[in-house]
PDB file of N, CA and C in Angstrom:
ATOM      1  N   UNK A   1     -61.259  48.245 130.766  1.00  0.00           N
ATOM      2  CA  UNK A   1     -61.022  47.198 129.796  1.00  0.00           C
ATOM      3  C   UNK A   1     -61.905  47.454 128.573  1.00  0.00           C
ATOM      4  N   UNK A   2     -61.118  47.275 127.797  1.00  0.00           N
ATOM      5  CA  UNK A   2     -62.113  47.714 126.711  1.00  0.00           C
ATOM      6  C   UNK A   2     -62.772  46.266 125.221  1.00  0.00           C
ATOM      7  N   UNK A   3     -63.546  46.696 125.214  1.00  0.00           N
ATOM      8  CA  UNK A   3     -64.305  44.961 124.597  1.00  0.00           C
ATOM      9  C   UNK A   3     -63.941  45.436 123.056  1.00  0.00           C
ATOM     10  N   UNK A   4     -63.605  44.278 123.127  1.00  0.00           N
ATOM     11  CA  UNK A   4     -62.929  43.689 121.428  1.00  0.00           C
ATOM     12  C   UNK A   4     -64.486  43.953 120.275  1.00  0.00           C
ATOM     13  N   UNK A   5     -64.298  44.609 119.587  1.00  0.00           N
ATOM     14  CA  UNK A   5     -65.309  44.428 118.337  1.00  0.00           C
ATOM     15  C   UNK A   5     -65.487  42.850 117.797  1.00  0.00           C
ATOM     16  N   UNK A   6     -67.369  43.058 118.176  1.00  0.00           N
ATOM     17  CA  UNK A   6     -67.321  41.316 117.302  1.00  0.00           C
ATOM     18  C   UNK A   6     -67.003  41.270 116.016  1.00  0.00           C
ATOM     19  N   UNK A   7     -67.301  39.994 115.643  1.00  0.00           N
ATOM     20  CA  UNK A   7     -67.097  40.174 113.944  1.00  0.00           C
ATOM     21  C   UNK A   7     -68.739  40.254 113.498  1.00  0.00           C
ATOM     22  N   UNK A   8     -68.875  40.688 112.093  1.00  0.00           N
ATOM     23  CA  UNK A   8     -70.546  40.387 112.214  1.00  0.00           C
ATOM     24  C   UNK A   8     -70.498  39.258 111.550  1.00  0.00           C
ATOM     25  N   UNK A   9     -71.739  38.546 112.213  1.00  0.00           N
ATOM     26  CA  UNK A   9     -71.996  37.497 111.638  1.00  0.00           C
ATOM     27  C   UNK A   9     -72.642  37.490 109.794  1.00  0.00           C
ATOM     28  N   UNK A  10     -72.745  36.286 109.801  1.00  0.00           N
ATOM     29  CA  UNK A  10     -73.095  36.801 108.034  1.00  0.00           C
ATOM     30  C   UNK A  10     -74.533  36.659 108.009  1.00  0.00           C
ATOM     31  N   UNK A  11     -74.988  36.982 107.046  1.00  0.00           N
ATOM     32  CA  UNK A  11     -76.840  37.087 106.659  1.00  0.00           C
ATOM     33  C   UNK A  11     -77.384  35.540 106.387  1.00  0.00           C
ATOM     34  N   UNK A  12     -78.231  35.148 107.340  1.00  0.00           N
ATOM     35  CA  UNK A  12     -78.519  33.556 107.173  1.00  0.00           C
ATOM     36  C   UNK A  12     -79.187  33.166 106.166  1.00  0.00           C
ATOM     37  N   UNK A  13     -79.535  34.205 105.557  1.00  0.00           N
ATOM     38  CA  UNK A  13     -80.240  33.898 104.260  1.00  0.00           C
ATOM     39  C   UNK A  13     -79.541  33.882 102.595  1.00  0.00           C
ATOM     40  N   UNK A  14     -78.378  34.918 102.317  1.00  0.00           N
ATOM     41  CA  UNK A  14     -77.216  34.362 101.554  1.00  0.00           C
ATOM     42  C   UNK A  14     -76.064  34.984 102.087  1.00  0.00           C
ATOM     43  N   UNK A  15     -76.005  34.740 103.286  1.00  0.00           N
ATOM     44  CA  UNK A  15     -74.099  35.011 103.854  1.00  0.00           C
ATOM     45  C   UNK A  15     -73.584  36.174 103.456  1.00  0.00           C
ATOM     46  N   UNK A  16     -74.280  36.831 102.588  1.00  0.00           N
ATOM     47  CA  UNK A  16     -73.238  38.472 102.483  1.00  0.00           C
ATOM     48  C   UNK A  16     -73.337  38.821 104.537  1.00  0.00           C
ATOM     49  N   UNK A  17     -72.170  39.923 104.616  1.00  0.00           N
ATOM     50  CA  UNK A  17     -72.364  40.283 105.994  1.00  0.00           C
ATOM     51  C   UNK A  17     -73.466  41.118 106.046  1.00  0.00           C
ATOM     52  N   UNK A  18     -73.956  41.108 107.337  1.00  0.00           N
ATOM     53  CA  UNK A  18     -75.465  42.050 108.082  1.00  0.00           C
ATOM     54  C   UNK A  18     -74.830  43.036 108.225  1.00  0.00           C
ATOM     55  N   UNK A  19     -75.682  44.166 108.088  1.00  0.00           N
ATOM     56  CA  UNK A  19     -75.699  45.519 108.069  1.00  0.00           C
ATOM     57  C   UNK A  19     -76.371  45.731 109.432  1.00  0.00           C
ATOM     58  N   UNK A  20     -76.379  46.674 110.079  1.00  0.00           N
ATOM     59  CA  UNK A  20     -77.189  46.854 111.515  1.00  0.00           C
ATOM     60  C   UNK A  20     -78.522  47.829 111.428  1.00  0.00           C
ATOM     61  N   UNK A  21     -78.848  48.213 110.282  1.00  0.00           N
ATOM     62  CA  UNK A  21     -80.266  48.238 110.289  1.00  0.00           C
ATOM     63  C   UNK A  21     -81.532  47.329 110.116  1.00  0.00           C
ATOM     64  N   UNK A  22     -80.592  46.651 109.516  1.00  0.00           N
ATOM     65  CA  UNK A  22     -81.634  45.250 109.191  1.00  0.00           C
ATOM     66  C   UNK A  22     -81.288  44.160 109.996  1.00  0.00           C
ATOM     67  N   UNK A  23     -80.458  44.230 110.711  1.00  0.00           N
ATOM     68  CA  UNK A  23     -79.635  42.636 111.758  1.00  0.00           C
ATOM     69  C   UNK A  23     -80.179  41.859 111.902  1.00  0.00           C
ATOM     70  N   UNK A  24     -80.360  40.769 111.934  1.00  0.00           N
ATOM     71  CA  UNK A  24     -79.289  40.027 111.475  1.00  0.00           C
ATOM     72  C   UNK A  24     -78.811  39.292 109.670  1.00  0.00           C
ATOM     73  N   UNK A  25     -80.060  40.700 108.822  1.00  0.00           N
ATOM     74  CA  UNK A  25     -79.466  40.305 107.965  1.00  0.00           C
ATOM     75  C   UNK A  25     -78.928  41.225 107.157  1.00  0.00           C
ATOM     76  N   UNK A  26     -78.633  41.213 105.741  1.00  0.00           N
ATOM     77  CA  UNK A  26     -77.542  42.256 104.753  1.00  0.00           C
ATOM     78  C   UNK A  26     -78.566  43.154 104.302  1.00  0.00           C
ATOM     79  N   UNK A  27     -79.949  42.856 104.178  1.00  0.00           N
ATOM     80  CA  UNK A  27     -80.815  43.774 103.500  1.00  0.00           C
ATOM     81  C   UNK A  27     -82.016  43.654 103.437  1.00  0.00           C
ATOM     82  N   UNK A  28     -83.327  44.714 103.416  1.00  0.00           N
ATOM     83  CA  UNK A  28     -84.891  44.627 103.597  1.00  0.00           C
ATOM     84  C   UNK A  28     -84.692  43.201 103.050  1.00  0.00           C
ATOM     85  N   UNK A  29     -84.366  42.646 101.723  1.00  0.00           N
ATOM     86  CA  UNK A  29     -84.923  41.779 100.869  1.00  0.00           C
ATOM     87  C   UNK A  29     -84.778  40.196 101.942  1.00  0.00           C
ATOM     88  N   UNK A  30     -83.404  40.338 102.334  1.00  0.00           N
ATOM     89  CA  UNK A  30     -83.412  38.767 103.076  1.00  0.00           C
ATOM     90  C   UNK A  30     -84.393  38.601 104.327  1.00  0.00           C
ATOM     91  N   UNK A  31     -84.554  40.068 104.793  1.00  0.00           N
ATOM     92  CA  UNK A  31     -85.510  40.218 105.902  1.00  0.00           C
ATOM     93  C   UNK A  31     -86.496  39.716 105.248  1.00  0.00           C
ATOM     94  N   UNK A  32     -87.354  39.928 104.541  1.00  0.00           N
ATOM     95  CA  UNK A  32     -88.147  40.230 103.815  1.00  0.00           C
ATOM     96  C   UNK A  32     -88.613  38.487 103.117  1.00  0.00           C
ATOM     97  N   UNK A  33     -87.872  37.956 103.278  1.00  0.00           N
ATOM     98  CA  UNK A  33     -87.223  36.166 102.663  1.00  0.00           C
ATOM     99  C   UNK A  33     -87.764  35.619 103.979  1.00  0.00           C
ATOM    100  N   UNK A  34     -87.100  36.153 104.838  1.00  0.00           N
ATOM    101  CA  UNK A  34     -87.244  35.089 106.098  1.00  0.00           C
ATOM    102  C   UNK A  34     -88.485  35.244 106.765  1.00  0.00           C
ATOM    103  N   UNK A  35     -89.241  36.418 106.969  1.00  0.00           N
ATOM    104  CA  UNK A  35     -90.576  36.565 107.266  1.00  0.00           C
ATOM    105  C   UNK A  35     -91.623  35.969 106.257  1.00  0.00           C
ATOM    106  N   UNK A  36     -91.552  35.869 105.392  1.00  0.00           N
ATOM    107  CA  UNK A  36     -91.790  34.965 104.558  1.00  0.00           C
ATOM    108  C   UNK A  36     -91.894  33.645 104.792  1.00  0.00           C
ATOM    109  N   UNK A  37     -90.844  33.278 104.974  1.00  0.00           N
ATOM    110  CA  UNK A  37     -90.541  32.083 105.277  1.00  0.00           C
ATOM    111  C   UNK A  37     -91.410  31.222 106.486  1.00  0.00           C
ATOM    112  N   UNK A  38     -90.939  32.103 107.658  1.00  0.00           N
ATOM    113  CA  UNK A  38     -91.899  32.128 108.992  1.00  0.00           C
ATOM    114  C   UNK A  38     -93.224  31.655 108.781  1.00  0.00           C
ATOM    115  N   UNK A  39     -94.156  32.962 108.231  1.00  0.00           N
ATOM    116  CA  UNK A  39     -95.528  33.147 107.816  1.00  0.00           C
ATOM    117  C   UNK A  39     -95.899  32.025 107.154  1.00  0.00           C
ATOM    118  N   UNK A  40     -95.067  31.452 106.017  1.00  0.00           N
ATOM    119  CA  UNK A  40     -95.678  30.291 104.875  1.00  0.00           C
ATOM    120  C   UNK A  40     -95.583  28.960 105.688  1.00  0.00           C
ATOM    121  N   UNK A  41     -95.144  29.061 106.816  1.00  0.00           N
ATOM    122  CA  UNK A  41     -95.101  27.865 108.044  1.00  0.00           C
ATOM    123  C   UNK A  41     -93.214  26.844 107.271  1.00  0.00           C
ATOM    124  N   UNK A  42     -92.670  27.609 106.247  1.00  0.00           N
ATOM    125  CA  UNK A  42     -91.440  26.540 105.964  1.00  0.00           C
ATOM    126  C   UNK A  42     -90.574  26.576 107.460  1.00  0.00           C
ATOM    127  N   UNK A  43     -90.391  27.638 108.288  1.00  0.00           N
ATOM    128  CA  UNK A  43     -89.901  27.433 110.017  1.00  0.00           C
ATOM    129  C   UNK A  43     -90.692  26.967 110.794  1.00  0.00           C
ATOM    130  N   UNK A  44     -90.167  26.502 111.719  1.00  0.00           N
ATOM    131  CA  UNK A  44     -91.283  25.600 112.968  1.00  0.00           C
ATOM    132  C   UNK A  44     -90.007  25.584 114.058  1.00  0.00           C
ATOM    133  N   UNK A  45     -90.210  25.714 115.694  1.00  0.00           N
ATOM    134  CA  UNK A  45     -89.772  25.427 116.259  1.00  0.00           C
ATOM    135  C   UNK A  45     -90.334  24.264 117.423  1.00  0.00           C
ATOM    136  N   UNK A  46     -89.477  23.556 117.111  1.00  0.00           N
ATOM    137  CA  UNK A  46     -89.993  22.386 117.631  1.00  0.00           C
ATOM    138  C   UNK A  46     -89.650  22.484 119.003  1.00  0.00           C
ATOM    139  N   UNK A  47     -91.383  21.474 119.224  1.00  0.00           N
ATOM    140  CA  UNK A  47     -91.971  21.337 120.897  1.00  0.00           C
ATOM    141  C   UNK A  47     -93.445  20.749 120.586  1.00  0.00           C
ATOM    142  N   UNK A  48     -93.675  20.819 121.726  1.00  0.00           N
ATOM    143  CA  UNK A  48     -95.356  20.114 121.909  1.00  0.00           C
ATOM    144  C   UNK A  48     -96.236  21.339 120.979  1.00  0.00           C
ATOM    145  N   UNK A  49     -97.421  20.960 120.700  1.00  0.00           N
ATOM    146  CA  UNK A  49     -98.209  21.870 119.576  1.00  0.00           C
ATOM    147  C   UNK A  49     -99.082  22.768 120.522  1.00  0.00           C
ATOM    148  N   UNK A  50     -98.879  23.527 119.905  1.00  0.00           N
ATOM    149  CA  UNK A  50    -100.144  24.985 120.956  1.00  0.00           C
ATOM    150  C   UNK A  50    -101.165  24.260 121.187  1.00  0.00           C
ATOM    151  N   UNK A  51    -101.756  24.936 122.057  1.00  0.00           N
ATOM    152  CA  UNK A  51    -103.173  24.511 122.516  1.00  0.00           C
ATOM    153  C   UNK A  51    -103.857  25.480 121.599  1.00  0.00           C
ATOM    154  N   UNK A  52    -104.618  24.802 121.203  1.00  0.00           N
ATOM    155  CA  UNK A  52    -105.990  25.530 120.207  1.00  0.00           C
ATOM    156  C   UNK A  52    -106.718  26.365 121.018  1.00  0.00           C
ATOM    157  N   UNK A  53    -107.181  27.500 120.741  1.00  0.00           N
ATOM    158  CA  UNK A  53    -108.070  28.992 121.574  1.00  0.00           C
ATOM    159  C   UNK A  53    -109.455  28.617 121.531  1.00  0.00           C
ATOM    160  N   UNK A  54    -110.046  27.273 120.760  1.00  0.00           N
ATOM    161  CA  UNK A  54    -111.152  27.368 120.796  1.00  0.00           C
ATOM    162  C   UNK A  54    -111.351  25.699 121.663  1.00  0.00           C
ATOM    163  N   UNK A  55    -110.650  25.092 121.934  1.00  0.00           N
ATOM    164  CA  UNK A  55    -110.586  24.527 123.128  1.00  0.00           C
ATOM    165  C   UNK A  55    -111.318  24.675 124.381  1.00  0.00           C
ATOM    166  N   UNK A  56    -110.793  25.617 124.704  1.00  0.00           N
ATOM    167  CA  UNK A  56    -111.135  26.435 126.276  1.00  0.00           C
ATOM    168  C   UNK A  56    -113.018  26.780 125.954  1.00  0.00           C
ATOM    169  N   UNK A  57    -112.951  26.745 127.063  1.00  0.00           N
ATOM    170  CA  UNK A  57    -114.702  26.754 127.650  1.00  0.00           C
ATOM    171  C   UNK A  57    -114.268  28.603 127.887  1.00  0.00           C
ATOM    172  N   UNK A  58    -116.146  28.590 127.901  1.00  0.00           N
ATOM    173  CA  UNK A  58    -115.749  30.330 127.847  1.00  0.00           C
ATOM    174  C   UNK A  58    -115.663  30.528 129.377  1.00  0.00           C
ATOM    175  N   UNK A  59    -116.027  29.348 130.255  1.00  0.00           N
ATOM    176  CA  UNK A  59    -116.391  30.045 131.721  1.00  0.00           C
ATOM    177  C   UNK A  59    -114.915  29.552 132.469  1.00  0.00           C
ATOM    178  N   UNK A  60    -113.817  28.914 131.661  1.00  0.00           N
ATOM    179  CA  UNK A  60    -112.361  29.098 132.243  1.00  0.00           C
ATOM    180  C   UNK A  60    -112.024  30.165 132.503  1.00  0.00           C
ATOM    181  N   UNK A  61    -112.256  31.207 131.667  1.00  0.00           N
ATOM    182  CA  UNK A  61    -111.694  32.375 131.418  1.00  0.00           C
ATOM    183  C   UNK A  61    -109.981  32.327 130.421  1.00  0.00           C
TER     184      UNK A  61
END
């Protein structure tokens, strides 16, 4: 049986279609947008908040 070609999805950052070196988006630059994006904290995935590293006692391990 042979599997149907997907379609590609489009680049979430301006919808031209993704290229497959950069997947899931059209080019370094939108990559490049969205790591960005990430880093400057504008994404968040929501849930309970990390536990802080300086919390922990040193003799928890």
């Amino acid at each position: 049986m042979k599997d149907k070609p997907q379609k590609a999805k489009p680049c979430p950052i301006c919808g031209k279609p993704a290229i497959a070196e950069v997947r899931p988006f059209c080019s370094a630059r939108c990559a490049d947008i969205d790591l960005n994006r990430w880093l400057s904290g504008n994404y968040v995935i929501a849930g309970q908040p990390a536990t802080d590293p300086d919390d922990f006692d040193e003799e928890e391990g």
